[in-house]
Protein backbone atom coordinates (compact mmCIF):
# COMPACT_ATOMS: atom_id res chain seq x y z
CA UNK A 1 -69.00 -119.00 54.80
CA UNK A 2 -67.77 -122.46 56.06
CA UNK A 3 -65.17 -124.11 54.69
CA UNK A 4 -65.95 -128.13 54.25
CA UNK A 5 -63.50 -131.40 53.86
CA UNK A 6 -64.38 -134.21 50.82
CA UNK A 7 -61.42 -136.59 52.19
CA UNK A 8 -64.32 -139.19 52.38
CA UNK A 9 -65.45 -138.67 48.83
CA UNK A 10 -61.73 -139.05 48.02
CA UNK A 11 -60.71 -142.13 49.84
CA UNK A 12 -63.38 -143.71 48.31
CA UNK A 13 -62.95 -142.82 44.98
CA UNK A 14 -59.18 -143.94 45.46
CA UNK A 15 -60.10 -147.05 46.99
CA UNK A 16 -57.56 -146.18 50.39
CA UNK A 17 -58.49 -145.90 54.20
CA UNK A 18 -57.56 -143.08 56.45
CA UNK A 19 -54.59 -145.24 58.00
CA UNK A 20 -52.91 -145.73 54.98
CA UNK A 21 -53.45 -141.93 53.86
CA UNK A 22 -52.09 -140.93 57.34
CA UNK A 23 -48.91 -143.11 57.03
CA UNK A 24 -48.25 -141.86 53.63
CA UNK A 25 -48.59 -137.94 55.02
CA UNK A 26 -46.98 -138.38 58.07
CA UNK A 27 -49.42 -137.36 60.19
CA UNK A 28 -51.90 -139.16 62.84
CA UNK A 29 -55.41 -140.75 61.42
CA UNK A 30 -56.67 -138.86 64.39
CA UNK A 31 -55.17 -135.31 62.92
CA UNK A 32 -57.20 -136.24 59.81
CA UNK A 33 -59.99 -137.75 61.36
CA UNK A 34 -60.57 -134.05 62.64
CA UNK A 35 -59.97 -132.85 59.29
CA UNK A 36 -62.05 -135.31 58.01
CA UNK A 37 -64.99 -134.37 60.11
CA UNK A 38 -64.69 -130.83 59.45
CA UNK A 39 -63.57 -129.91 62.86
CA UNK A 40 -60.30 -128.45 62.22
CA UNK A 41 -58.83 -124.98 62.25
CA UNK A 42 -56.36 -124.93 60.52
CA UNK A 43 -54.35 -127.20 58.09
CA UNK A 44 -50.34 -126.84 57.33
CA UNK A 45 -49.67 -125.94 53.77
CA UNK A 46 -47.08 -129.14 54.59
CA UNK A 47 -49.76 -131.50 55.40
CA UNK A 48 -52.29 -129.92 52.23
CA UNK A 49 -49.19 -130.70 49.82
CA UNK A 50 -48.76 -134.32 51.15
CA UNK A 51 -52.46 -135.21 50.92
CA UNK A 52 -52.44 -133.77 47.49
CA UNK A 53 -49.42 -136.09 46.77
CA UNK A 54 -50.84 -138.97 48.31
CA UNK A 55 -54.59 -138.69 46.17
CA UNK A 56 -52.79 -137.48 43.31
CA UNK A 57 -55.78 -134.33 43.55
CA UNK A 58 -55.53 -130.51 43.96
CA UNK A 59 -56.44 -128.19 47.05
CA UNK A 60 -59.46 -127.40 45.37
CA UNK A 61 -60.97 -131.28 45.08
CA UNK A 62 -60.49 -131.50 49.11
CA UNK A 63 -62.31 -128.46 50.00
CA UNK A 64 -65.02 -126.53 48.69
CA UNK A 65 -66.43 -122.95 50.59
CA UNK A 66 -70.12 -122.45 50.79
């Protein structure tokens, strides 16, 4: 199973670049260019609840298993 990241899909939708999501978060636009790319490990329940905040979506619109 692989766990995969729609923060593209979502930006887009919301009309907002990964800079401004980053400086909303409080976290690097590297740290979620990673995430973004699907090359992270791991992601802090912290950081989930921000970018949830910031898109105004749920866990389960940023990432889907398949």
């Amino acid at each position: 199973m692989e766990v995969t990241c729609h923060l593209d899909r979502i930006l887009e939708e919301k009309g907002m670049t990964l800079a401004e999501l980053a400086k909303l978060v409080d976290v690097t636009a590297v740290n979620l260019s990673v995430l973004k790319n699907n090359r992270a490990k791991a992601v802090r329940f912290s950081t989930l609840v921000g970018l949830c905040e910031a898109l105004d979506c749920q866990p389960g619109d940023l990432f889907s298993v398949t």
